[in-house]
N, C-alpha and C. Protein backbone atom coordinates (compact mmCIF):
# COMPACT_ATOMS: atom_id res chain seq x y z
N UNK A 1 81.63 27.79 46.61
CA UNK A 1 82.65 27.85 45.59
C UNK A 1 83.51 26.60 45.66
N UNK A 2 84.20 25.77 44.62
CA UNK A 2 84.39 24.93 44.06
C UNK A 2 85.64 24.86 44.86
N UNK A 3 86.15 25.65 44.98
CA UNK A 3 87.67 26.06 45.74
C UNK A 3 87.83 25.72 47.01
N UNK A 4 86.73 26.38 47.82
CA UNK A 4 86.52 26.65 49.00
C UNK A 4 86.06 25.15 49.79
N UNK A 5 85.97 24.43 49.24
CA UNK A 5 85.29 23.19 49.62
C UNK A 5 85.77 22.33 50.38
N UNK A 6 85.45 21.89 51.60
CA UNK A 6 85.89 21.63 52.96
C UNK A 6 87.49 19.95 52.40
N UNK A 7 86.36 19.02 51.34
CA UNK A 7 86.81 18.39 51.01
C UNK A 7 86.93 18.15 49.68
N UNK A 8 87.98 19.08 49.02
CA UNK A 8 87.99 19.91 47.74
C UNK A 8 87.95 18.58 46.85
N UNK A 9 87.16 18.55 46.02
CA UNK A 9 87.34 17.60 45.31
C UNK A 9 88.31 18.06 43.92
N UNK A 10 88.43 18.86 43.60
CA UNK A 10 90.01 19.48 42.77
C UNK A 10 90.98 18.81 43.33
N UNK A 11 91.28 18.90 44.67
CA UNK A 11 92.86 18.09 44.86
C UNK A 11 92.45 16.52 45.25
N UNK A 12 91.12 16.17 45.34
CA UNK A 12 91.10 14.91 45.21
C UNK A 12 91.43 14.16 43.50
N UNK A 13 91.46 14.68 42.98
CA UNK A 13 91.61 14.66 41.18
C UNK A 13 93.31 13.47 41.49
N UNK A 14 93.00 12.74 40.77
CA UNK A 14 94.11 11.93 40.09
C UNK A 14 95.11 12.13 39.14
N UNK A 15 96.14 11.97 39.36
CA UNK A 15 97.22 12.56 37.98
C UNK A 15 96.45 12.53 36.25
N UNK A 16 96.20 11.19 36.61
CA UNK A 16 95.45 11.63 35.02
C UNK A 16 94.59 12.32 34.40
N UNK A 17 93.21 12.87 35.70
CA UNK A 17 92.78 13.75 35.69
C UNK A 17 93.15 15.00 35.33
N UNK A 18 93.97 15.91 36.43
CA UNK A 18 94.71 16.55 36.49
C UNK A 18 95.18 16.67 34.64
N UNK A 19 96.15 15.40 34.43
CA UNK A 19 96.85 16.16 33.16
C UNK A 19 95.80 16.17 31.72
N UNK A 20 94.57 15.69 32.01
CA UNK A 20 93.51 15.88 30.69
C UNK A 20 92.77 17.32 31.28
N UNK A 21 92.91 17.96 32.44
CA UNK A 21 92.29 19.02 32.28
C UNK A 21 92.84 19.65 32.28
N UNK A 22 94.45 19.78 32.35
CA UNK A 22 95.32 20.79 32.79
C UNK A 22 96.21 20.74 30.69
N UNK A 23 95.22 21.57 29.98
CA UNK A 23 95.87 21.34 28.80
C UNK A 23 95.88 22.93 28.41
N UNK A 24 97.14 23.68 28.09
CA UNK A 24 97.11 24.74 27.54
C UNK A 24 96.80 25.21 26.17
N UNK A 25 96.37 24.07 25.41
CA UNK A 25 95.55 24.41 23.83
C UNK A 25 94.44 24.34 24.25
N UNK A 26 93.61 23.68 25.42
CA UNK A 26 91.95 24.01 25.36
C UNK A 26 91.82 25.17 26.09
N UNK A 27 92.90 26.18 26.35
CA UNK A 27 92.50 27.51 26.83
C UNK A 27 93.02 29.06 25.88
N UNK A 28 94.00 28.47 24.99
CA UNK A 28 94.27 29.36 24.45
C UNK A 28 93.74 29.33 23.19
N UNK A 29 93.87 30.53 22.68
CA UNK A 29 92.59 30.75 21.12
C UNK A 29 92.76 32.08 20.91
N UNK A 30 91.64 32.58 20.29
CA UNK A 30 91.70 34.04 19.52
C UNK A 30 91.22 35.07 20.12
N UNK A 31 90.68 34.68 21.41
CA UNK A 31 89.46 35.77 22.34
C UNK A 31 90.79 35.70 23.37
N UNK A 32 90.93 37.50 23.53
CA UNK A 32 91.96 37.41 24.73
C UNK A 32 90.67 38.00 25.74
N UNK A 33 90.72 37.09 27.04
CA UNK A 33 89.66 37.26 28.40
C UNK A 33 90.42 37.33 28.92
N UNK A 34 89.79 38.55 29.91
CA UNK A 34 90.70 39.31 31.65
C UNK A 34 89.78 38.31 32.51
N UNK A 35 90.13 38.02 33.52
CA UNK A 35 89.54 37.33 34.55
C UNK A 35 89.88 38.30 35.95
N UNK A 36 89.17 38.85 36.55
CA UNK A 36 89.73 39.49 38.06
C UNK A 36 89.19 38.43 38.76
N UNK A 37 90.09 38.28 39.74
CA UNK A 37 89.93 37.19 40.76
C UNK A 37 89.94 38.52 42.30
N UNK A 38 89.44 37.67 42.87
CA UNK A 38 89.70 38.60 44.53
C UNK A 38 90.46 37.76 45.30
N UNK A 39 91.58 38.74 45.78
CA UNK A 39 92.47 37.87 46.27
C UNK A 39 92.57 36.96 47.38
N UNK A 40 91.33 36.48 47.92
CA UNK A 40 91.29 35.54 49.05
C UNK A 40 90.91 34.65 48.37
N UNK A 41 90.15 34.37 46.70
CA UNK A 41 90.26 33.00 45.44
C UNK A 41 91.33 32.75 45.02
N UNK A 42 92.02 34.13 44.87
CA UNK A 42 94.28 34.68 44.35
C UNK A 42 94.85 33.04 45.08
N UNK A 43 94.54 33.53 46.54
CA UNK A 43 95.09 32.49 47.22
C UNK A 43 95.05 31.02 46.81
N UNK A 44 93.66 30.43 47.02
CA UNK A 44 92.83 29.32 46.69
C UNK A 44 93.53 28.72 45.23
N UNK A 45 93.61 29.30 44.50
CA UNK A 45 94.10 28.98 43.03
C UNK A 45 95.28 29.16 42.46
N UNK A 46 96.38 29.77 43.68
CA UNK A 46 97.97 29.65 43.91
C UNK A 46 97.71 28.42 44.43
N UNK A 47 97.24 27.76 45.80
CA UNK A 47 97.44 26.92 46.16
C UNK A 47 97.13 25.40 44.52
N UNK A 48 96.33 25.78 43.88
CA UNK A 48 95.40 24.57 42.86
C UNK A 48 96.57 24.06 42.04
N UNK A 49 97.11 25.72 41.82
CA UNK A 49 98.13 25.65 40.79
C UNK A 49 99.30 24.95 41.38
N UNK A 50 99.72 25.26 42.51
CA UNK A 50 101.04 24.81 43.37
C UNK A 50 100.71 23.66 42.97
N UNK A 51 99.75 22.99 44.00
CA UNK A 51 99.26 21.54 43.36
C UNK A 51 99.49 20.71 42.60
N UNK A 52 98.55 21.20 41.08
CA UNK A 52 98.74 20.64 39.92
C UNK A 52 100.37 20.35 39.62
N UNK A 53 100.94 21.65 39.70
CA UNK A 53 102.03 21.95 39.19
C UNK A 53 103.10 20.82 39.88
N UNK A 54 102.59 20.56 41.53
CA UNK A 54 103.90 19.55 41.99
C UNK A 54 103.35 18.23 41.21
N UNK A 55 102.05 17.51 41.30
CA UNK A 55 101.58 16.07 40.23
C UNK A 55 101.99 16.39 38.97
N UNK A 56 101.97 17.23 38.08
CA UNK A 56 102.32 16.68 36.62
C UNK A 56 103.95 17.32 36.58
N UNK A 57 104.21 17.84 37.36
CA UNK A 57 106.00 18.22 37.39
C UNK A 57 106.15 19.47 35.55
N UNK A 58 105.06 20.12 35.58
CA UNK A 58 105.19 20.78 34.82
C UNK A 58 104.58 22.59 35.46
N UNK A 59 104.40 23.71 34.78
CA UNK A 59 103.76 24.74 35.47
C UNK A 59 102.34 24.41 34.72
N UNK A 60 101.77 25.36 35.52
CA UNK A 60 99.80 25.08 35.40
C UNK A 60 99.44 26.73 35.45
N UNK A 61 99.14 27.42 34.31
CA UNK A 61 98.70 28.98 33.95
C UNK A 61 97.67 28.99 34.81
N UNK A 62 96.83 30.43 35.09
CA UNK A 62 95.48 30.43 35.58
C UNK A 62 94.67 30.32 34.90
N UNK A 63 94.69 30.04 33.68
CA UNK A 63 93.60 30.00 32.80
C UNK A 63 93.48 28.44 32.85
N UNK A 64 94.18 27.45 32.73
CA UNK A 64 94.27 26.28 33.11
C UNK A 64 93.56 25.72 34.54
N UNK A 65 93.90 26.24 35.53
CA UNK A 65 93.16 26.53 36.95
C UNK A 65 91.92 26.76 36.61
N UNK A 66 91.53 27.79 36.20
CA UNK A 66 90.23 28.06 36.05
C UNK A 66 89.34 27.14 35.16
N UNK A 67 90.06 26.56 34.03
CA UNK A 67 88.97 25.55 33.48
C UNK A 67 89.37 24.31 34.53
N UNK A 68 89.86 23.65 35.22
CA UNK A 68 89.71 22.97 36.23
C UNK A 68 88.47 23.15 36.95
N UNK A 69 88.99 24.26 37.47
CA UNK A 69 87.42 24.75 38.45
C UNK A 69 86.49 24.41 37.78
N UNK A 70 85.54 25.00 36.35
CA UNK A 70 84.51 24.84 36.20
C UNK A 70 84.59 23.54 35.35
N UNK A 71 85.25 22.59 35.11
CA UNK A 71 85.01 21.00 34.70
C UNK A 71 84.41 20.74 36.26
N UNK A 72 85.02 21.01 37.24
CA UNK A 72 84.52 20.02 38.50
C UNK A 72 83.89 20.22 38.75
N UNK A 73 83.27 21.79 39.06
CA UNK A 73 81.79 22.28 39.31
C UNK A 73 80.74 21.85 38.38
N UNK A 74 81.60 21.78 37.07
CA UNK A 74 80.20 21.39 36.47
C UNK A 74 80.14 19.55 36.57
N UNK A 75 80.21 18.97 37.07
CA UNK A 75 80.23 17.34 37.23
C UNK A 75 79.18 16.87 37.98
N UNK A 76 78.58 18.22 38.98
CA UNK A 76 77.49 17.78 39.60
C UNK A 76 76.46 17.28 39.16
């Protein structure tokens, strides 16, 4: 998991990174999605968000987090 990664490449991400993926119009829309997380990922993606949230000095939703995650996973 993308999260879990010894040498996470999520917090290796650059501010500018960070603020082109961290956009709350490419997550919100007309389909409302539940996401259950288990809370030992809960953790992992408080920490992403803490993160993000201290580089762009703004807050970072989980739905935002989560398309993070799968931009980086999918880069392979």
């Amino acid at each position: 998991m993308i999260l879990k990664e010894e040498k996470s490449r999520i917090l290796a991400l650059n501010d500018r990174q960070l603020d082109q993926l961290c956009k709350s119009d490419v997550v919100i829309g007309r389909m409302t999605v539940n996401i259950r997380i288990d809370s030992s990922v809960n953790a992992q993606m408080r920490r992403l968000r803490e993160h993000a949230e201290q580089r762009l000095g703004r807050p970072v939703s989980v739905a935002e987090a989560v398309y993070v995650c799968c931009n980086v996973a999918n880069l392979e």
